[in-house]
Each structure stands twice: as structure tokens, then as C-alpha cells.
Protein backbone atom coordinates (compact mmCIF):
# COMPACT_ATOMS: atom_id res chain seq x y z
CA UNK A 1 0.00 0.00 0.00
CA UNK A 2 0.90 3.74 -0.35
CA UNK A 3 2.20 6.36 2.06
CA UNK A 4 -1.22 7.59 2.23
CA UNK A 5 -2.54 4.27 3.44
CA UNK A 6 0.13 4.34 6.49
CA UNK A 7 -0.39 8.14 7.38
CA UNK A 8 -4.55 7.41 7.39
CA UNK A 9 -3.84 4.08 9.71
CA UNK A 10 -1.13 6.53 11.95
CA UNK A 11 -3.82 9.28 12.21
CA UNK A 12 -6.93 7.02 13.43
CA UNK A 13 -4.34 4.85 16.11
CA UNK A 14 -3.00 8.50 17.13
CA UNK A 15 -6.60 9.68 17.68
CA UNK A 16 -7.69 6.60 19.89
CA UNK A 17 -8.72 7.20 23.28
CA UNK A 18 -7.25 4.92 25.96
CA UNK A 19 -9.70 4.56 29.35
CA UNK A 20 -7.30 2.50 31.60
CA UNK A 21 -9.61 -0.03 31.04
CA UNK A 22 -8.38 -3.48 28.98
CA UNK A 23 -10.20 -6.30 28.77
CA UNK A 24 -7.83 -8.74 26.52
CA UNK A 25 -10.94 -10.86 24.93
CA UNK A 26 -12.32 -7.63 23.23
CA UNK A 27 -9.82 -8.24 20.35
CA UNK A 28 -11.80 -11.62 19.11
CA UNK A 29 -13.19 -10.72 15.80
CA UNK A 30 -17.12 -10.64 15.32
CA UNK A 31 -18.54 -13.68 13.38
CA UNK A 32 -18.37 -13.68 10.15
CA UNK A 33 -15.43 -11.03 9.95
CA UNK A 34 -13.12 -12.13 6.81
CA UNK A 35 -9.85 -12.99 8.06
CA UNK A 36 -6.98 -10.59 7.22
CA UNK A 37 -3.34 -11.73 6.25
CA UNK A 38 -2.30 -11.16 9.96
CA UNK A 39 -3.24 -9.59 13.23
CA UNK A 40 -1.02 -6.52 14.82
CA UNK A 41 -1.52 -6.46 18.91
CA UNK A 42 0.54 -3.50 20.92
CA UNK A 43 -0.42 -3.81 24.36
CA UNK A 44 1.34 -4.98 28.27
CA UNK A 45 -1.34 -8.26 28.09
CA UNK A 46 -2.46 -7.17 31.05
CA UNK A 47 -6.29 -7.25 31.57
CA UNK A 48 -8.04 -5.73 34.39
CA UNK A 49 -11.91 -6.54 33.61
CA UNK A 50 -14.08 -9.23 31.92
CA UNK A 51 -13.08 -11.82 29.97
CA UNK A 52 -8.90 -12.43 29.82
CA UNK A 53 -8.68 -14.29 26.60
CA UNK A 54 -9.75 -13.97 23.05
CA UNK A 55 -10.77 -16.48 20.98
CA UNK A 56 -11.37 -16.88 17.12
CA UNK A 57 -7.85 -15.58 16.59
CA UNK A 58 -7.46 -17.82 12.80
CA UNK A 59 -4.44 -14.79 11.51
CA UNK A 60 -0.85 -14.96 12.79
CA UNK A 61 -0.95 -12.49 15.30
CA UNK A 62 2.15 -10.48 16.19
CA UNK A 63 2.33 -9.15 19.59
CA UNK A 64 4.29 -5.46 20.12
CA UNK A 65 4.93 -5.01 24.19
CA UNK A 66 7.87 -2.57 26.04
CA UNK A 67 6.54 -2.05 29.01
CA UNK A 68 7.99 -1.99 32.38
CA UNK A 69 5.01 -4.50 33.40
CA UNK A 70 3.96 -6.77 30.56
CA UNK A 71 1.94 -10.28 30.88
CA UNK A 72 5.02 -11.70 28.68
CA UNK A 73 3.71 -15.18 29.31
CA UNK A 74 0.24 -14.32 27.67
CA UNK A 75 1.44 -12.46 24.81
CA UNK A 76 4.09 -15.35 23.97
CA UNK A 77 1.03 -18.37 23.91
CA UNK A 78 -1.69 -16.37 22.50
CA UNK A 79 0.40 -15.27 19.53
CA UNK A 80 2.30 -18.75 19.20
CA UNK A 81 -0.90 -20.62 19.07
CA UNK A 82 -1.89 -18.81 15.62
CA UNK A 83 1.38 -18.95 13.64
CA UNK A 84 2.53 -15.83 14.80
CA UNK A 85 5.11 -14.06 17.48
CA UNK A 86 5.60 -12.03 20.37
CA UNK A 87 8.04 -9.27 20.67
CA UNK A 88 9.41 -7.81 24.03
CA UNK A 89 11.09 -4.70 22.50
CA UNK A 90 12.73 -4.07 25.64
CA UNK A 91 15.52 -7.27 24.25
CA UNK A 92 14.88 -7.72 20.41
CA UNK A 93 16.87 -4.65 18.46
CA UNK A 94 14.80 -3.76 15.46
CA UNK A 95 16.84 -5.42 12.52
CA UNK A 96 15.92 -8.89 14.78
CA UNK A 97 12.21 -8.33 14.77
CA UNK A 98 12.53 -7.68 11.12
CA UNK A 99 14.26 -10.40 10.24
CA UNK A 100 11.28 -12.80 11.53
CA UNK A 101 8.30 -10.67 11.22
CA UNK A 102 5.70 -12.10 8.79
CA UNK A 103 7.26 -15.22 8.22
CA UNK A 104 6.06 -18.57 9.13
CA UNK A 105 6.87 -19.96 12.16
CA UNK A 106 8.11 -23.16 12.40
CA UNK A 107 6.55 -24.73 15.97
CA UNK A 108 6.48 -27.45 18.46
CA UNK A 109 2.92 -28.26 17.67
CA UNK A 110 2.17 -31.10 20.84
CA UNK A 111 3.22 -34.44 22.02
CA UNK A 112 1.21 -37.70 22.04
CA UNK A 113 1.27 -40.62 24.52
CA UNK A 114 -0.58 -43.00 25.91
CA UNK A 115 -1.98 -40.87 29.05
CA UNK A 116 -1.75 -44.33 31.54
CA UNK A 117 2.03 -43.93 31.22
CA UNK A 118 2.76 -40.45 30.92
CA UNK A 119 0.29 -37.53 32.69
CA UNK A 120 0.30 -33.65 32.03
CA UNK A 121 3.02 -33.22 29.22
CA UNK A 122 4.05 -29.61 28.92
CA UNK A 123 4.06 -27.07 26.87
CA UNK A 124 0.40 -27.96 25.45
CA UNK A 125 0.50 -24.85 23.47
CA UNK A 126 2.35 -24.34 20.28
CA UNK A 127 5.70 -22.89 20.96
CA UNK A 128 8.02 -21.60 18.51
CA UNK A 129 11.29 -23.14 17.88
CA UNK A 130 14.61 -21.06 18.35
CA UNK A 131 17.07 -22.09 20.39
CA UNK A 132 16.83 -25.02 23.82
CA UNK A 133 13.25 -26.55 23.82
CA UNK A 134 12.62 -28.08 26.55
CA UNK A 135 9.24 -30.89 26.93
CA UNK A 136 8.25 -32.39 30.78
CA UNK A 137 5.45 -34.70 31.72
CA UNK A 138 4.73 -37.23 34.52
CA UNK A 139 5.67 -41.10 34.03
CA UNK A 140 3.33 -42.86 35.50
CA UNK A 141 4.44 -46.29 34.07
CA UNK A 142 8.13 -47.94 33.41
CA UNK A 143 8.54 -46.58 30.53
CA UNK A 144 6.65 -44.53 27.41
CA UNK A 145 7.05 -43.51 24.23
CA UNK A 146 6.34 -40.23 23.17
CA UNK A 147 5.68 -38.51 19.78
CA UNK A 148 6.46 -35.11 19.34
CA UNK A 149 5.25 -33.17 16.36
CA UNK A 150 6.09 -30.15 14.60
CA UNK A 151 5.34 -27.80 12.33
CA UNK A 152 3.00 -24.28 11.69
CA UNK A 153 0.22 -23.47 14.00
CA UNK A 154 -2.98 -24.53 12.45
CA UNK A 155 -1.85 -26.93 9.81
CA UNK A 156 -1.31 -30.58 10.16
CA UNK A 157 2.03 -31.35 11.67
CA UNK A 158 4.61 -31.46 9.09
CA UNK A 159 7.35 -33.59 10.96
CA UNK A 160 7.25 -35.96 13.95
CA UNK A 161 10.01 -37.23 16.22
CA UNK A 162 9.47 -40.14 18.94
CA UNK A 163 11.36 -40.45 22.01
CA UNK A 164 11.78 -43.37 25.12
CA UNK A 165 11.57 -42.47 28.52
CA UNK A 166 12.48 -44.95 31.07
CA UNK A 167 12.08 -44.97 35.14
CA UNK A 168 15.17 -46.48 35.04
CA UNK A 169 17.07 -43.38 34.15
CA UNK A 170 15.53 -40.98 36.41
CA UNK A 171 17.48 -39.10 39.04
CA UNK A 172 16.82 -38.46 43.10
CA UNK A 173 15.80 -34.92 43.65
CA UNK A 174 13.13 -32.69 43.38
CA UNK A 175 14.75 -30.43 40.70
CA UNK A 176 12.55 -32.04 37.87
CA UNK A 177 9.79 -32.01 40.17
CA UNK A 178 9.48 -28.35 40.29
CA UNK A 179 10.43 -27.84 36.60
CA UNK A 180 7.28 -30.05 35.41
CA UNK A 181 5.53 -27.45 37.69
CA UNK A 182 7.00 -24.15 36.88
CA UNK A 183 5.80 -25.49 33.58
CA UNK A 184 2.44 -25.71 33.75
CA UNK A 185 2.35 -22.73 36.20
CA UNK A 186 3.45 -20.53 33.13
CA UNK A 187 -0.17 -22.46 31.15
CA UNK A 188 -1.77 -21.85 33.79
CA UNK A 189 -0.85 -17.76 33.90
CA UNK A 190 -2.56 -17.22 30.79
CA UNK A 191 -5.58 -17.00 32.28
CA UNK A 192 -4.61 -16.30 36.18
CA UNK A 193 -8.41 -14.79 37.55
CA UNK A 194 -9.74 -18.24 35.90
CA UNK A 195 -6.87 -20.93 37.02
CA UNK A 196 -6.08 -18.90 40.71
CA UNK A 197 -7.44 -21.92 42.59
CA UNK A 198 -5.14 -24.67 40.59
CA UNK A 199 -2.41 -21.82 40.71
CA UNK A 200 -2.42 -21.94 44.34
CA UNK A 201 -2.49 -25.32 45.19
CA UNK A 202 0.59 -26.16 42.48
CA UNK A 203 2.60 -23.07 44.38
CA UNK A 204 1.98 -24.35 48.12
CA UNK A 205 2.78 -28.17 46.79
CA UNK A 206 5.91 -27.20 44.87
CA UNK A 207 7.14 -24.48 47.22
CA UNK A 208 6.60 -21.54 43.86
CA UNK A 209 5.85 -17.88 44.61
């Protein structure tokens, strides 16, 4: 598009009125609403009232936060489970959020196994790949198999990888213990006024603030 076309967008997001009010679930796009390319969301993911999440989100969205006090957590899942990313400005330099902007991102899409041998794998979410990736779960039997798959957000999984996980090779301590649960604590923050009961009781049995 034109110059014009970014000065008439710059005018109308210059002229918005902010209340202090954010309810994070207001972004879900009415029914029926054609579906653009992609979704642009600036905002600390931070919501104060109503509903916390949105839903019928079928566009990458990219999320735009530097904030001193950002829901990084929410921002990170809710734009990884549509294709897209999120962007703390505060530690990506410009030329690095360039560099991956608007391009499809390859994912850890879920893992599969029999649930009577392994309970509660984590992440559950989509999470893009750069860098360590790290899966936990609970074995519940001697040993399991698990499938992980991979791929884009939204589209059948385009690669698959299985791994075996034994009792017999686990270690004394409680260090994995608490990682399984810091885990699913950071699942569970995406939606913290729904999940506070659960949140609680996996802090005071894991010993996390």
C-alpha cells in the first residue's frame, strides 16, 4: 500500500482514546469477519476486567509489548498458538524483529502418549522453535514412548520425532519435580483470575511464589 494508506492508519491509532480499562478478549473478531493476512496487537497483556482471553484468533498475530510490566507469558502463547510471534522490544533490536516478522513460524505443535504412562506433558500450546526446547510430563508407568510433532500453527504437523523415557534413568531430587511445575504454572498464567485456585495449590505443593 501507499504512504497515504500508512499516514490514514497513523492518524486514526493517534486519535484513539485509551480509558485505563483493557479487557484482553475484546480483540476476538465478530462472526463472520473475513480474516486478514495477519493480526497486529501492541499492548502490556495485562487485563483488568471481563473476559482475559480472546478467541477466534485464525491470523498470525504479532504481539508489540515494552513495558515496564507486561503479561510476557500471555502475549508469547496467544500469539504462538496462531502462527505468529511475540516481541518484548525491551531485548529484540529492530533489525531482529525484522528479520522474523511475517514469516512462518516453524513450531512445536504437541506431544502424544498413551496418558496411563505419561500424565500432564508440557508445553500444550504451540511454541516456537529457536534455540533449547525443553518438553516435561509425569511417568506414571516404566517406561513410554512419546511422539512429538512439529510444524506451523494450524496446519497438520509437518514432521514428527518419537522419544523413550524410562524410570530407570531418572534421578533423586526434586529439581525435575518443580520444573514439570514451573511449567504448567506458566499455562496456567494465561488466564490467572480463571486458574487462581489450581495456581495456588501447584505453588503451596511445589514451594513456587
Amino acid at each position: 500500500r501507499g504512504p497515504n494508506d500508512n499516514d490514514a492508519l497513523r492518524k486514526s491509532i493517534e486519535g484513539l482514546h485509551c480509558d485505563g480499562g483493557t479487557q484482553m478478549s475484546a480483540i476476538t473478531p465478530p462472526k463472520g469477519a473475513p480474516q486478514p493476512d495477519l493480526c497486529l496487537l501492541f499492548t502490556d497483556g495485562l487485563s483488568n476486567f471481563g473476559k482475559e482471553k480472546p478467541s477466534r484468533l485464525r491470523a498470525p498475530l504479532y504481539a508489540f509489548s515494552m513495558d515496564a510490566a507486561v503479561n510476557h507469558n500471555f502475549l508469547k502463547q496467544l500469539a504462538a498458538a496462531t502462527g505468529g510471534r511475540y516481541f518484548n522490544l525491551n531485548r529484540m533490536k529492530n533489525d531482529e524483529v525484522l528479520a522474523v516478522f511475517g514469516k512462518p513460524t516453524y513450531s512445536f505443535l504437541g506431544a502424544e502418549a498413551d496418558s496411563a504412562e505419561v500424565e500432564e506433558p508440557y508445553p500444550r500450546l504451540p511454541q516456537p522453535l529457536a534455540g533449547r526446547f525443553t518438553l516435561v510430563g509425569r511417568l506414571v508407568g516404566e517406561s513410554a514412548t512419546v511422539s512429538l510433532n512439529y510444524g506451523y500453527a494450524g496446519e497438520t504437523p509437518s514432521a514428527q520425532r518419537s522419544v523413550t523415557v524410562s524410570r530407570a534413568d531418572a534421578v533423586d531430587g526434586t529439581l525435575l519435580k518443580r520444573l514439570w511445575a514451573q511449567t504448567k504454572l506458566s499455562e496456567l498464567l494465561i488466564a490467572p483470575k480463571r486458574n487462581e485456585e489450581e495456581i495456588v495449590s501447584l505453588g503451596k505443593k511445589h514451594g513456587l511464589v
